[in-house]
C-alpha atoms as a PDB file:
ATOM      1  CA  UNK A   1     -91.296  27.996  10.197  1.00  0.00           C
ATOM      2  CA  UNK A   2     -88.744  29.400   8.297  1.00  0.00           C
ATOM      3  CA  UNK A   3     -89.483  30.572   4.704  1.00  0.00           C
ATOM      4  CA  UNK A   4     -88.783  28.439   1.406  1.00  0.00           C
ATOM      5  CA  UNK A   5     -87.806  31.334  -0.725  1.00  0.00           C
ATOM      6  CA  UNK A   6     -83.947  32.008  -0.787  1.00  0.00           C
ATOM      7  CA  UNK A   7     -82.000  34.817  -2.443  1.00  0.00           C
ATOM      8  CA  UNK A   8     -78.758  33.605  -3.939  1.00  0.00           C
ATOM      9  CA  UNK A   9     -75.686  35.380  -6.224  1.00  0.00           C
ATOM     10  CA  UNK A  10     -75.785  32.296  -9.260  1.00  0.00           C
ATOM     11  CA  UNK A  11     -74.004  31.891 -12.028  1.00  0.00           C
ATOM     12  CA  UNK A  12     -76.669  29.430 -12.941  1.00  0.00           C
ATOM     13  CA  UNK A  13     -75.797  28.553 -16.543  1.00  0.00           C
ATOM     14  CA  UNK A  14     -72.749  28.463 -19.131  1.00  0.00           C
ATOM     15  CA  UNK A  15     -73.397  32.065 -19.957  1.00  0.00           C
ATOM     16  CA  UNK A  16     -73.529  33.269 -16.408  1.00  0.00           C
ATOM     17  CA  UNK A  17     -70.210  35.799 -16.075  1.00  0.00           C
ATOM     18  CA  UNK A  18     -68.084  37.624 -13.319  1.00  0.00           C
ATOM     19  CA  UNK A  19     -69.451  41.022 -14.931  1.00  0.00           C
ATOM     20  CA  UNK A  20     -73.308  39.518 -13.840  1.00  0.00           C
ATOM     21  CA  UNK A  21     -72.528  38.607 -10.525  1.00  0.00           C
ATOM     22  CA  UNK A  22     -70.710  42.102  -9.448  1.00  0.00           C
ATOM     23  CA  UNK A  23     -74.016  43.587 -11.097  1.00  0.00           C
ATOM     24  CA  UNK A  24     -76.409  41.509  -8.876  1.00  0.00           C
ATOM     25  CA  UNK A  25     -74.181  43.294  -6.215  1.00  0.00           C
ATOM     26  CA  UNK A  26     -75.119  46.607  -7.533  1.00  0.00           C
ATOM     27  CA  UNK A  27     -71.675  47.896  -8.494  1.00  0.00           C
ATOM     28  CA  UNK A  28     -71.317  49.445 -11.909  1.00  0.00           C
ATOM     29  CA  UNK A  29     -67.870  49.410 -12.789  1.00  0.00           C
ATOM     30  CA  UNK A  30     -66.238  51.507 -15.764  1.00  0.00           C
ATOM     31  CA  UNK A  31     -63.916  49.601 -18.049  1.00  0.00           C
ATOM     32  CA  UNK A  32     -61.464  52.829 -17.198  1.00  0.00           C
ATOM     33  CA  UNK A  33     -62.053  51.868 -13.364  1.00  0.00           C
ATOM     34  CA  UNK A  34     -60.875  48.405 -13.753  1.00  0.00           C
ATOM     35  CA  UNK A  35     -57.782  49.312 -16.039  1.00  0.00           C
ATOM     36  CA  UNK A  36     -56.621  51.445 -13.015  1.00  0.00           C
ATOM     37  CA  UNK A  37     -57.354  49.038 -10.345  1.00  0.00           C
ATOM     38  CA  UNK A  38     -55.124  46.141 -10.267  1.00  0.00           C
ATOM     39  CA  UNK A  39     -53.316  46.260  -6.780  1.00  0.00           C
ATOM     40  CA  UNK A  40     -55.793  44.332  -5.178  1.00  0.00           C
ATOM     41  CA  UNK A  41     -53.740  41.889  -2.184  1.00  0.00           C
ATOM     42  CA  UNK A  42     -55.868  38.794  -1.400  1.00  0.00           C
ATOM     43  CA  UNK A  43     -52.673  37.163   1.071  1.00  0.00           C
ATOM     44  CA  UNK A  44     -49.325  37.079   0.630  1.00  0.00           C
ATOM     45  CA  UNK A  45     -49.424  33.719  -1.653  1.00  0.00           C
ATOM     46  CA  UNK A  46     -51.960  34.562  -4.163  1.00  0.00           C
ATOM     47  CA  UNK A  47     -52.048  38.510  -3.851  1.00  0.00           C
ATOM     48  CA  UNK A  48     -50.672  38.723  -7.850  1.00  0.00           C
ATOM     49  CA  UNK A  49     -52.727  36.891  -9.464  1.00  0.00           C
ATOM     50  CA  UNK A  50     -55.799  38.056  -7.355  1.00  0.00           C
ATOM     51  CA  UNK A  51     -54.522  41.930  -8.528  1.00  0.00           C
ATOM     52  CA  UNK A  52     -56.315  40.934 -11.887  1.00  0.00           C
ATOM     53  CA  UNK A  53     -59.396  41.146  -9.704  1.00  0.00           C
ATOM     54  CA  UNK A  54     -60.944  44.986  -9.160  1.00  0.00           C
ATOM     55  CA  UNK A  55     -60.284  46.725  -5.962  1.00  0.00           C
ATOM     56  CA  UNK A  56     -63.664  48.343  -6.076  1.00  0.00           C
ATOM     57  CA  UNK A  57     -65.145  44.926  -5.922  1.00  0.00           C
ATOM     58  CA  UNK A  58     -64.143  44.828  -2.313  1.00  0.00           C
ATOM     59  CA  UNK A  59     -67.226  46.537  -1.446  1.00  0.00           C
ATOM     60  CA  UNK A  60     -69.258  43.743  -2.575  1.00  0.00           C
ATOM     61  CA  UNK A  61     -67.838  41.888   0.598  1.00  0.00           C
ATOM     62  CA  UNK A  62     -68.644  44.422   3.010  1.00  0.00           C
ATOM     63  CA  UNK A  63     -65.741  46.691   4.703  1.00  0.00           C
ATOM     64  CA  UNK A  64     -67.382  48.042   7.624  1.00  0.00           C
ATOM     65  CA  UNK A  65     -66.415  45.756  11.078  1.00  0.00           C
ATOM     66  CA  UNK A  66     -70.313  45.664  12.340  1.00  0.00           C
ATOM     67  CA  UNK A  67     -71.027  44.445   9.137  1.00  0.00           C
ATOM     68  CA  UNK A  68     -68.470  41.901   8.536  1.00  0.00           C
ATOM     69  CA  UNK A  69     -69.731  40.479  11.843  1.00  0.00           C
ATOM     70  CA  UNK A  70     -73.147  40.444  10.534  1.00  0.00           C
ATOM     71  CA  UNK A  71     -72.839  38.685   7.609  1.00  0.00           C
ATOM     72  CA  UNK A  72     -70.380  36.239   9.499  1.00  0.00           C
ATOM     73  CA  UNK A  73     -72.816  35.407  11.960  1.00  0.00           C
ATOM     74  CA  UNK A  74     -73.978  32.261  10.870  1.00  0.00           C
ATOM     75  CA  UNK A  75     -69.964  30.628   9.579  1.00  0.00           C
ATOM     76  CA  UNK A  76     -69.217  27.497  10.987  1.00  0.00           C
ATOM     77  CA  UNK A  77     -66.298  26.750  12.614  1.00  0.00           C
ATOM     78  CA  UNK A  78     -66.036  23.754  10.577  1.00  0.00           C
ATOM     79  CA  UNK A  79     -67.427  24.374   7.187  1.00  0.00           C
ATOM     80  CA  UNK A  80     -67.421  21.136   5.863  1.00  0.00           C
ATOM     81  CA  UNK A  81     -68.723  19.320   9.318  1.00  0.00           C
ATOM     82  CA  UNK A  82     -71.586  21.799   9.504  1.00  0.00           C
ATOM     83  CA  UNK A  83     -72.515  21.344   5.303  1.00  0.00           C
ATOM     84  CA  UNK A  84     -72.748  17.671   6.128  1.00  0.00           C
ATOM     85  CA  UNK A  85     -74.960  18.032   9.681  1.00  0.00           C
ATOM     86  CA  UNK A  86     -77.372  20.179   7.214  1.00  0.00           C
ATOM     87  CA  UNK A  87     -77.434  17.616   4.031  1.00  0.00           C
ATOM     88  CA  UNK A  88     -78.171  15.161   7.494  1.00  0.00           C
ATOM     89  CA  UNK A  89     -81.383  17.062   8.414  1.00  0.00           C
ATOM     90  CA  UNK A  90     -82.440  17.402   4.928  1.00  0.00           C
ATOM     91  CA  UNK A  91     -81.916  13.549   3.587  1.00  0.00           C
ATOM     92  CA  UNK A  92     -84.199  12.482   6.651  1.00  0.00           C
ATOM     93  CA  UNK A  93     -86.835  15.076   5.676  1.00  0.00           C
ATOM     94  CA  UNK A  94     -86.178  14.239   1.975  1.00  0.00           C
ATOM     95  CA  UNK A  95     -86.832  10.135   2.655  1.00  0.00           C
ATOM     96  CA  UNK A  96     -89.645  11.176   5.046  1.00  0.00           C
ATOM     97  CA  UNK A  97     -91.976  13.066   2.669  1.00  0.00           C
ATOM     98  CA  UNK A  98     -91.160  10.314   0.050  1.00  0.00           C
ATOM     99  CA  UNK A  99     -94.414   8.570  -0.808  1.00  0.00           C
ATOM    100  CA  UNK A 100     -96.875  10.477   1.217  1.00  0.00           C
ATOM    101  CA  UNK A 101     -99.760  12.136  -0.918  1.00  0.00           C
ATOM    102  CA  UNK A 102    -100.487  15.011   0.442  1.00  0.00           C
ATOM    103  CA  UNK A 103     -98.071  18.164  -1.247  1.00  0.00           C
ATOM    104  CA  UNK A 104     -98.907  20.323   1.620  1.00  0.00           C
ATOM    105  CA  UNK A 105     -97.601  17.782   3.544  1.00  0.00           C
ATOM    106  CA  UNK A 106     -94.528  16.866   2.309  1.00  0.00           C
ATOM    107  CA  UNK A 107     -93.827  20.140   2.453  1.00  0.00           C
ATOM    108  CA  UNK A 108     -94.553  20.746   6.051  1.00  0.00           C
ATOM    109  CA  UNK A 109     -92.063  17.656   6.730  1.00  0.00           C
ATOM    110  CA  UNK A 110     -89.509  19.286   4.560  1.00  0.00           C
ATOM    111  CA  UNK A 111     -89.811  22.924   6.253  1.00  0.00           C
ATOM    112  CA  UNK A 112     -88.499  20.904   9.243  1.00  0.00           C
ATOM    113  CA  UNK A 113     -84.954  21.355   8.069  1.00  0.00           C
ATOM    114  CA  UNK A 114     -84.531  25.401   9.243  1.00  0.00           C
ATOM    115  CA  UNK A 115     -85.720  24.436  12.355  1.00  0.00           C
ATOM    116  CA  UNK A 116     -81.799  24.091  13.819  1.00  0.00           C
ATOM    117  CA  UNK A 117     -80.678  26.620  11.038  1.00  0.00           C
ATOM    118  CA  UNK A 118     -79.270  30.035  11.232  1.00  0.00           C
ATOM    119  CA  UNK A 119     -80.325  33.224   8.789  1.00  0.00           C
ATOM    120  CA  UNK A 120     -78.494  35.748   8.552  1.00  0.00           C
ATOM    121  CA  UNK A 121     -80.376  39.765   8.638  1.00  0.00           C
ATOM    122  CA  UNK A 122     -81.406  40.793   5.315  1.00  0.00           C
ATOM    123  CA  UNK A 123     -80.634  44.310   5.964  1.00  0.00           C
ATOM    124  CA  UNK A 124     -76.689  43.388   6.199  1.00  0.00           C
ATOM    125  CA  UNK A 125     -76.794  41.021   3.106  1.00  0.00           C
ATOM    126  CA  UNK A 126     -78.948  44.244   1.432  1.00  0.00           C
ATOM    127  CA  UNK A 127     -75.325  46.029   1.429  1.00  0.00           C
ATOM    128  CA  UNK A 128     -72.898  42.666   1.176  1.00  0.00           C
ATOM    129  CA  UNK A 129     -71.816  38.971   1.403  1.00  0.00           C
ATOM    130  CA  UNK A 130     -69.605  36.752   3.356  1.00  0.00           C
ATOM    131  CA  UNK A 131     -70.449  32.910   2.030  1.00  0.00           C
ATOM    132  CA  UNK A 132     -68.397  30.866   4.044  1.00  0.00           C
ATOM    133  CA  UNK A 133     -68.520  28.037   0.971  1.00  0.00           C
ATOM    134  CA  UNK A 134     -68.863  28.069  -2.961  1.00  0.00           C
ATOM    135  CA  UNK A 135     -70.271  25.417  -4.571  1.00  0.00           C
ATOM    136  CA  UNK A 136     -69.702  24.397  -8.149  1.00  0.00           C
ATOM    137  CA  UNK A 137     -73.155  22.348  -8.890  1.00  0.00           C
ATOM    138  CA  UNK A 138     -74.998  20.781 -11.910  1.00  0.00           C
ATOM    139  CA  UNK A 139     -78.074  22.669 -13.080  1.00  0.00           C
ATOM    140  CA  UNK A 140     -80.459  20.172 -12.410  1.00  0.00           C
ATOM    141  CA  UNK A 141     -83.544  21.679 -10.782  1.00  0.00           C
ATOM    142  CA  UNK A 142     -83.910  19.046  -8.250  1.00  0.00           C
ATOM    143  CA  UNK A 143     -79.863  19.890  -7.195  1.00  0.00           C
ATOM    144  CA  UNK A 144     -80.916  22.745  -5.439  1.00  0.00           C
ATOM    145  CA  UNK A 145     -77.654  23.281  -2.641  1.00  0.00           C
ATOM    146  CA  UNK A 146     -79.494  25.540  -0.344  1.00  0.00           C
ATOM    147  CA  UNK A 147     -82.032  23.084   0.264  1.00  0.00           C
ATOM    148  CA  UNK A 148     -79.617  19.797  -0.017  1.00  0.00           C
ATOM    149  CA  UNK A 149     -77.676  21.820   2.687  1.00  0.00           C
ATOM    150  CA  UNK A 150     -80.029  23.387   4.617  1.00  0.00           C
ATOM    151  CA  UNK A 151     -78.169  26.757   4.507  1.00  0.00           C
ATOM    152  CA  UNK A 152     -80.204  29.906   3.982  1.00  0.00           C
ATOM    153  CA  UNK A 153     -79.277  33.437   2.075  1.00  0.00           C
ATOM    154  CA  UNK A 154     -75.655  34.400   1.959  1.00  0.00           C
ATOM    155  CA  UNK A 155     -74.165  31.215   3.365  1.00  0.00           C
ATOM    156  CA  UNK A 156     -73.631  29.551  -0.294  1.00  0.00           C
ATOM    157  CA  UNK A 157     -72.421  31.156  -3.392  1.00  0.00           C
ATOM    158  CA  UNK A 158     -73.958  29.001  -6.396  1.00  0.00           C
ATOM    159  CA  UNK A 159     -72.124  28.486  -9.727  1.00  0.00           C
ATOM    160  CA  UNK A 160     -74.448  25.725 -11.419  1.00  0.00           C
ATOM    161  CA  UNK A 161     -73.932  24.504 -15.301  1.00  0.00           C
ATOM    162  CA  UNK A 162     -74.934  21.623 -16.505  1.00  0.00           C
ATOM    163  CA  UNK A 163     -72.687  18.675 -15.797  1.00  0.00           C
ATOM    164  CA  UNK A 164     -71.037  20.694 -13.253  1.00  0.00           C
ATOM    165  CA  UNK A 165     -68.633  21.218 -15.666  1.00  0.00           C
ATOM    166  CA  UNK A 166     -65.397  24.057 -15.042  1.00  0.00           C
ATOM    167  CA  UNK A 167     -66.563  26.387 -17.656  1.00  0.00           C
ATOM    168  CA  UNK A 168     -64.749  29.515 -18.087  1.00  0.00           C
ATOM    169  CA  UNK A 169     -67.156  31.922 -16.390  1.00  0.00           C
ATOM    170  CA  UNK A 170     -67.662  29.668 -14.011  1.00  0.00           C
ATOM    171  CA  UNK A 171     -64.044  29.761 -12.752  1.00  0.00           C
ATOM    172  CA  UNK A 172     -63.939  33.328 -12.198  1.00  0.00           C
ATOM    173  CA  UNK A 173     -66.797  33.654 -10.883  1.00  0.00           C
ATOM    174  CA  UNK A 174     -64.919  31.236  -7.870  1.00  0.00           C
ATOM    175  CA  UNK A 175     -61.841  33.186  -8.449  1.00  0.00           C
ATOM    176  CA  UNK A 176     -64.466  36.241  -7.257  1.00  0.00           C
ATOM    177  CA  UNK A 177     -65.662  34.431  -4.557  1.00  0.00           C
ATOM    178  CA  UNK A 178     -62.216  33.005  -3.195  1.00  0.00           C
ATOM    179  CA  UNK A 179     -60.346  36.632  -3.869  1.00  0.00           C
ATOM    180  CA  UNK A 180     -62.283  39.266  -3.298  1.00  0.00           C
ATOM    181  CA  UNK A 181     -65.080  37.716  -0.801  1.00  0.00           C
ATOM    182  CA  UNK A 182     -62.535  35.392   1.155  1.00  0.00           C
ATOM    183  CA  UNK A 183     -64.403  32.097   0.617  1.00  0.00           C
ATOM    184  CA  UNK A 184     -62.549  29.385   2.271  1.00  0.00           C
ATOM    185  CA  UNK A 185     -64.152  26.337   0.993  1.00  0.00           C
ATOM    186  CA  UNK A 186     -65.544  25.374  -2.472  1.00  0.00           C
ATOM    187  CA  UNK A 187     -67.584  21.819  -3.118  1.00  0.00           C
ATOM    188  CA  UNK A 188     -67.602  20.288  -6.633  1.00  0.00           C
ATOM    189  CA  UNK A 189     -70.743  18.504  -6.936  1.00  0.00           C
ATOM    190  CA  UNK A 190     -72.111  16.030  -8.980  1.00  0.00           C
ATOM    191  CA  UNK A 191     -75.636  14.082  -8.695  1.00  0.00           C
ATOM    192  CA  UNK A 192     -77.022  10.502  -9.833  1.00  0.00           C
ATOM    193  CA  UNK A 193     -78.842  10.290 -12.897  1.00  0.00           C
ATOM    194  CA  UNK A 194     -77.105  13.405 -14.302  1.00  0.00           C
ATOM    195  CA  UNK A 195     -78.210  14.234 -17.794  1.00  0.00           C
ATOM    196  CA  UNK A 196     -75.365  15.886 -19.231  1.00  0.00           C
ATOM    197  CA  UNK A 197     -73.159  13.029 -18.485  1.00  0.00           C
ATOM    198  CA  UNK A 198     -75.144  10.692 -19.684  1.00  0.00           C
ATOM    199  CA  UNK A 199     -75.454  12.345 -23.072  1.00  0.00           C
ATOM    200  CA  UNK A 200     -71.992  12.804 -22.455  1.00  0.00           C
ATOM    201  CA  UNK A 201     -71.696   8.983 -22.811  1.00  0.00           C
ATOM    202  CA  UNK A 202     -74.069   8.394 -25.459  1.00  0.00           C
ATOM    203  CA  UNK A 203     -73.641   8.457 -29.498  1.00  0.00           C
ATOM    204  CA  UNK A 204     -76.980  10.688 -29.898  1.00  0.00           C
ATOM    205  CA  UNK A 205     -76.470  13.941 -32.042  1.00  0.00           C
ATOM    206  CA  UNK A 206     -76.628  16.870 -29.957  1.00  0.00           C
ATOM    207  CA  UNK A 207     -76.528  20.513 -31.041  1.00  0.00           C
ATOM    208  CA  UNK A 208     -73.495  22.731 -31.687  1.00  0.00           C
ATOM    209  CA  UNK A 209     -73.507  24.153 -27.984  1.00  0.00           C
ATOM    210  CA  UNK A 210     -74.682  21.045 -26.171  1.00  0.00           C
ATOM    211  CA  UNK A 211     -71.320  19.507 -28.188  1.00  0.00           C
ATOM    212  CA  UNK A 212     -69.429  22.163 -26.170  1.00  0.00           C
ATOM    213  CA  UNK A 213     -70.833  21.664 -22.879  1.00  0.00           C
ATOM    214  CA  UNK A 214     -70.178  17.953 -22.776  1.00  0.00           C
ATOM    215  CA  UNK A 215     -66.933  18.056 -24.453  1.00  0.00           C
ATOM    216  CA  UNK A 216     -64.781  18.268 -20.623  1.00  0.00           C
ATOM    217  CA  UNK A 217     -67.214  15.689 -19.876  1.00  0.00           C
ATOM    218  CA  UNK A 218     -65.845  13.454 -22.085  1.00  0.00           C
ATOM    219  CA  UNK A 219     -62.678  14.385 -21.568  1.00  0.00           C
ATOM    220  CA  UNK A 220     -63.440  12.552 -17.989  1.00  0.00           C
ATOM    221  CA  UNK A 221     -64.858   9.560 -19.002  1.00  0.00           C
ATOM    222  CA  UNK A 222     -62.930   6.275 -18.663  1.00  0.00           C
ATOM    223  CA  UNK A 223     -63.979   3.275 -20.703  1.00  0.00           C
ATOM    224  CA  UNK A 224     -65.708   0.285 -18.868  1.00  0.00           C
ATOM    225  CA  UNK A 225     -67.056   3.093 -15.980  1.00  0.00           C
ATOM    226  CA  UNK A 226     -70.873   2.960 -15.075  1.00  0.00           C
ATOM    227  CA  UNK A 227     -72.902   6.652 -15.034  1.00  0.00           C
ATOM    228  CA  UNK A 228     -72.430   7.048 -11.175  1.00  0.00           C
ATOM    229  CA  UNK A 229     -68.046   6.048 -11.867  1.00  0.00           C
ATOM    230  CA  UNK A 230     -68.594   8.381 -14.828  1.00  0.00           C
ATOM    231  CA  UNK A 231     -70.572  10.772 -12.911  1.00  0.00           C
ATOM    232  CA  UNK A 232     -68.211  10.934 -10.092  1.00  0.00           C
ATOM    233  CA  UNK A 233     -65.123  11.040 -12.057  1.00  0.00           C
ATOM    234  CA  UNK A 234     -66.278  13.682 -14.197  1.00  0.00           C
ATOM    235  CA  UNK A 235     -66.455  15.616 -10.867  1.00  0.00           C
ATOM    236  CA  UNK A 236     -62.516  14.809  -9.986  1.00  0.00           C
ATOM    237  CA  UNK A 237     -62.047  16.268 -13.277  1.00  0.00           C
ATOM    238  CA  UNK A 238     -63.819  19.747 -12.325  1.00  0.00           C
ATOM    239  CA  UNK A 239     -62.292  20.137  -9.723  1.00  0.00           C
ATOM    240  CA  UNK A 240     -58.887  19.579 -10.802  1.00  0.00           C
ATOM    241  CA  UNK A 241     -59.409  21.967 -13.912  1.00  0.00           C
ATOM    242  CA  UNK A 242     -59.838  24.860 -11.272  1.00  0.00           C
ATOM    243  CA  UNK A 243     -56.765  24.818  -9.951  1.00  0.00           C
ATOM    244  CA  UNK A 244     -55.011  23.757 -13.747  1.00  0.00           C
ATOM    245  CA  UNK A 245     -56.738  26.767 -15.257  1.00  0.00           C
ATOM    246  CA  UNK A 246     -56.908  29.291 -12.454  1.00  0.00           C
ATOM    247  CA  UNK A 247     -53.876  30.574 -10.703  1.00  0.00           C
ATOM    248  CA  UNK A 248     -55.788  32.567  -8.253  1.00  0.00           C
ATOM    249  CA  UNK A 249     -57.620  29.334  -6.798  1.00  0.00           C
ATOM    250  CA  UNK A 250     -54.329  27.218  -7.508  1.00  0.00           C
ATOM    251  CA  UNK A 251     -52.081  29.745  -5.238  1.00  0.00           C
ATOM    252  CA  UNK A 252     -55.150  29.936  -2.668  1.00  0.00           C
ATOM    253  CA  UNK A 253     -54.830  26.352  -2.198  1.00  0.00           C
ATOM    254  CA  UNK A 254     -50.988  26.617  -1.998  1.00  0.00           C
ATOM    255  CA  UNK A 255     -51.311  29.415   0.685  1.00  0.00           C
ATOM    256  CA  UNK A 256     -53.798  27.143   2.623  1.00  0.00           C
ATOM    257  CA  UNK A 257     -56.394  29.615   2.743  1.00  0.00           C
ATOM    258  CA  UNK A 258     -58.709  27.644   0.331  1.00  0.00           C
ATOM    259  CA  UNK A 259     -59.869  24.442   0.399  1.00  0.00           C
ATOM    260  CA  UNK A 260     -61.668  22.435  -2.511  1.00  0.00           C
ATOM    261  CA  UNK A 261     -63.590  19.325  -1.632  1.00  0.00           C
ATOM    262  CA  UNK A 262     -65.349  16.689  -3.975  1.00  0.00           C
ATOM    263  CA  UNK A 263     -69.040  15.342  -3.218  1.00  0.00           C
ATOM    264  CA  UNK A 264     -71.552  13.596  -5.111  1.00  0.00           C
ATOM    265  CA  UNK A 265     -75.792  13.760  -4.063  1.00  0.00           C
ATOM    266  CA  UNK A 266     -77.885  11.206  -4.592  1.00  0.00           C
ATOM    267  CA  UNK A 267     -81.220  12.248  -5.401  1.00  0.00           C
ATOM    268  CA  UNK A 268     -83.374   8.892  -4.083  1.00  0.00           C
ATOM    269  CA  UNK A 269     -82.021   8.901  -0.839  1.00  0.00           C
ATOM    270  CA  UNK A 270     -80.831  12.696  -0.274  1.00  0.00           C
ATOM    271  CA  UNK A 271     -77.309  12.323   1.431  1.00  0.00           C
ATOM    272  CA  UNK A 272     -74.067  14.097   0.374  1.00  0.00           C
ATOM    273  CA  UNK A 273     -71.440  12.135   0.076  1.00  0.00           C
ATOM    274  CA  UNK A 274     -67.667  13.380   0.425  1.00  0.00           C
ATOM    275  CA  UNK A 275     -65.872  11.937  -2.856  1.00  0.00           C
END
């Protein structure tokens, strides 16, 4: 039985930053180092904006061959085929333990997922990291993507606000992931029942910074649209604002080495489904 605990490099709220993530990764970077460290080449398409990235950040990919095999040992050939076969596995577990009484149970069901799975060896994701996808996901705890895609350590790289929204730390910390790790693939994700959308559509005072978070929210909604249209629009809207705002992720895209792809969980029934 595989174990439920997961490690994972988050940016798991509005204040999460590029600056946190390299430091999970244990590299302490002078401002001086940075300055003098702009030639990074991420491809021939998007190499000048991804020079704004540091060189030295490179290491937080892994550079030795062995290693790069390692942490590559459980990519798909097919990213988004394999995401999907995993959501699969989990949705029937997820409906299966619905209703039963027993919490030892339902969890026993739910284990059942990483029975087909792959994990990669903690002693080559102890010096690096090769996610074959990034997700951009809503804070929700019960939006957990390791689980909903029954991927273990080092397969995912998490950037989760509430509302899924494309906050500015959250788009370089994708710009990190795309540039200096080589992620291929990045899934905007919205849930039903999502509570920053729906105060998003409501008239209720909220404070100063909850004004802020919902305000590209809003910026989504149409009139007339139900929460799941809203919902699901508001991801279009994400996702689009990464490539508007970020010319590293828009010239990936260009270059055809990146791929962004809209999906939308629902929580009752536990499928993924591509938007």
């Amino acid at each position: 039985m595989r174990p439920v605990a997961r490690l994972s490099l988050m940016a798991s709220a509005r204040g999460a930053s590029l600056t946190g993530c390299l430091i999970q990764q244990k590299l302490l970077i002078p401002a001086e180092t940075i300055m003098n460290r702009r030639h990074l080449l991420i491809g021939s398409a998007f190499g000048v904006a991804a020079a704004a990235l540091p060189k030295v950040a490179r290491a937080a990919g892994g550079t030795d061959l062995n290693l790069q095999k390692s942490l590559q040992a459980c990519t798909p050939k097919d990213s988004v085929t394999h995401l999907m076969e995993g959501n699969a596995r989990f949705a029937r577990a997820w409906t299966s333990a619905g209703g039963s009484a027993d919490k030892a149970e339902r969890m026993a069901i739910l284990n059942d997922i990483w029975e087909s799975d792959c994990q990669l060896d903690p002693v080559a994701l102890a010096q690096g990291q090769k996610p074959y996808a990034a997700i951009l996901s809503c804070a929700d705890s019960r939006v957990d993507p390791g689980w909903i895609f029954a991927c273990g350590s080092g397969e995912l790289f998490q950037v989760r606000s509430a509302g899924n929204t494309a906050f500015d730390d959250g788009i370089a910390s994708l710009e990190y992931a795309v540039a200096v790790l080589g992620t291929p693939l990045v899934l905007v994700m919205g849930h039903s029942g999502c509570g920053a959308v729906t105060a998003a559509m409501g008239s209720e005072p909220l404070t100063p910074l909850l004004e802020g978070l919902v305000k590209p929210i809003r910026a989504s909604l149409r009139s007339g649209d139900s929460l799941t249209q809203a919902i699901q629009g508001n991801v279009g809207y994400a996702a689009g604002q990464l490539t508007s705002r970020s010319t590293v992720l828009k010239d990936a895209v260009a270059a055809g080495q990146l791929s962004i792809r809209n999906v939308y969980f629902d929580i009752g029934s536990g499928k993924v489904s591509l938007l």
